[in-house]
C-alpha atoms as a PDB file:
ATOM      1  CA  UNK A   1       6.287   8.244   0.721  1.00  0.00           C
ATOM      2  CA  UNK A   2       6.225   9.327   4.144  1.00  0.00           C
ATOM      3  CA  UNK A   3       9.217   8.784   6.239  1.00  0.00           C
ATOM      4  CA  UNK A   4       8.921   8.808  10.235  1.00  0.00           C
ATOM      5  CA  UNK A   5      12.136  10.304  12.382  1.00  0.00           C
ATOM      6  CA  UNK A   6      13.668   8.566  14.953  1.00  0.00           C
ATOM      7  CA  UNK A   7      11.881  11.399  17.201  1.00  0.00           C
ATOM      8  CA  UNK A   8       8.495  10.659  15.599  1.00  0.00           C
ATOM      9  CA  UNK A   9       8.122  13.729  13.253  1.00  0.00           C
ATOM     10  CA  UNK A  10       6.331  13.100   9.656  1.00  0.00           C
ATOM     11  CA  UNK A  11       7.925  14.066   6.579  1.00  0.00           C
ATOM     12  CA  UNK A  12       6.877  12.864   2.878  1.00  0.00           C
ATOM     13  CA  UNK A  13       9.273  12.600   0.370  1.00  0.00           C
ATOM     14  CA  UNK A  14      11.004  15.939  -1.644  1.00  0.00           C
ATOM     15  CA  UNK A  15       8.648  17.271  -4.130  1.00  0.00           C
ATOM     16  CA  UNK A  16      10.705  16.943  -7.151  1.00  0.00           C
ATOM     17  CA  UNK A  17       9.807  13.294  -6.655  1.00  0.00           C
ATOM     18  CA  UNK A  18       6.024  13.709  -6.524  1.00  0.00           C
ATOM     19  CA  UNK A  19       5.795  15.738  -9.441  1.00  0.00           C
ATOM     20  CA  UNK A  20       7.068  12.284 -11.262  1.00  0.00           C
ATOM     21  CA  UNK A  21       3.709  10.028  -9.547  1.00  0.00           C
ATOM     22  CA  UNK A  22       0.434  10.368 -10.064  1.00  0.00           C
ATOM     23  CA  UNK A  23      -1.241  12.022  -7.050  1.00  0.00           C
ATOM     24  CA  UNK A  24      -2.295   8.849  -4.715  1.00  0.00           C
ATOM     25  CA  UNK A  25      -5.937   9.408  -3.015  1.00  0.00           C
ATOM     26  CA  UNK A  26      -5.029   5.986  -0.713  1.00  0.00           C
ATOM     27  CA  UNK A  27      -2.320   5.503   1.716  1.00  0.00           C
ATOM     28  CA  UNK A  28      -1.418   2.291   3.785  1.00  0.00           C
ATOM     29  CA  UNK A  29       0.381   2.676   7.438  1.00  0.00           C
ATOM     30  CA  UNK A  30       1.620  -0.033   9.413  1.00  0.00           C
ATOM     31  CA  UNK A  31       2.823   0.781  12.924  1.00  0.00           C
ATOM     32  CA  UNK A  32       3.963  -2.340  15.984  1.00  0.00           C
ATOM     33  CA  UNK A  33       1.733  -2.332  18.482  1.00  0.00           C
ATOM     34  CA  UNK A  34       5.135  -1.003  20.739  1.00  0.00           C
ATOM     35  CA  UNK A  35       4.988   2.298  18.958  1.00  0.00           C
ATOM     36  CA  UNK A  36       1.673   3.182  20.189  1.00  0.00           C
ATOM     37  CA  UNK A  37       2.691   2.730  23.825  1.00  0.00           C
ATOM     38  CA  UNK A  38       5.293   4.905  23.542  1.00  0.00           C
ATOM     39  CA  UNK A  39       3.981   7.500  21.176  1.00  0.00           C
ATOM     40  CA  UNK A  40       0.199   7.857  22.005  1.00  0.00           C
ATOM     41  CA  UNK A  41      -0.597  10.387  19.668  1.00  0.00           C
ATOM     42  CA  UNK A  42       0.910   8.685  16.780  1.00  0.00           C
ATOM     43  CA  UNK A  43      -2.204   7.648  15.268  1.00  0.00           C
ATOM     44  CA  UNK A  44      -3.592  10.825  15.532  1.00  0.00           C
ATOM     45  CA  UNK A  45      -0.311  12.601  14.038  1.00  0.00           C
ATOM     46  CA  UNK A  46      -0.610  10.056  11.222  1.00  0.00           C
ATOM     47  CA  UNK A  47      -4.269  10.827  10.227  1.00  0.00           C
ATOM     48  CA  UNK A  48      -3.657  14.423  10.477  1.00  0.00           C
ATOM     49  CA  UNK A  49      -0.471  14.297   8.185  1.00  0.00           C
ATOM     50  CA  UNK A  50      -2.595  12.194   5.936  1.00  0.00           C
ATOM     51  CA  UNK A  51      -5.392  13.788   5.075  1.00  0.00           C
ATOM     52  CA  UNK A  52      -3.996  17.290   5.589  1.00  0.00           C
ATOM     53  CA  UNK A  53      -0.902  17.206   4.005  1.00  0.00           C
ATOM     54  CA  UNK A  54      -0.483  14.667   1.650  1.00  0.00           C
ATOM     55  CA  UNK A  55      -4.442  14.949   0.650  1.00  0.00           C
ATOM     56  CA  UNK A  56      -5.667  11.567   1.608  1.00  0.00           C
ATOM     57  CA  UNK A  57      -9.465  10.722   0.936  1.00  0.00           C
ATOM     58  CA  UNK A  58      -8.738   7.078   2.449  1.00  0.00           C
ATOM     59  CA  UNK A  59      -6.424   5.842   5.296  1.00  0.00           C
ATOM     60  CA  UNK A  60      -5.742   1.908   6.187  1.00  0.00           C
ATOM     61  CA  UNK A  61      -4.030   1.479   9.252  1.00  0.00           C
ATOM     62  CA  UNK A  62      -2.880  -2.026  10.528  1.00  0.00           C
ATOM     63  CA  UNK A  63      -1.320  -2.181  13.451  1.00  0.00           C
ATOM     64  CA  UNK A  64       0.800  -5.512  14.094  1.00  0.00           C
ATOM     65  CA  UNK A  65       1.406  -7.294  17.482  1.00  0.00           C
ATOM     66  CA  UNK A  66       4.053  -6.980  19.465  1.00  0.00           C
ATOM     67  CA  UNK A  67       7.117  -9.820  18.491  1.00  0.00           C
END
């Protein structure tokens, strides 16, 4: 699981827990379309975690409209 701070950082979830799961190769994101306006880099900060942390081969990314 990642987990996004209130001051945008990535984390994923303690290890102890991932040990328990098999290793996923695809991860979902959904972001509101708000976030991107005030975090431009977000989507490139989420790819990056992605595929260089957690190991990703595939990333979906929705992004949903503004309410």
């Amino acid at each position: 699981m990642v987990i996004q701070h209130p001051d945008g950082s990535l984390t994923r979830e303690p290890e102890q827990r991932q040990l328990l799961r098999p290793k996923k190769q695809t991860y979902s994101a959904q972001l509101p379309a708000q976030l991107l306006d005030e975090q431009s880099s977000l989507i490139d900060r989420l790819i990056d975690f992605a595929f260089d942390t957690l190991g990703a081969r595939r990333l979906e990314v929705r992004i949903r409209e503004a309410e």
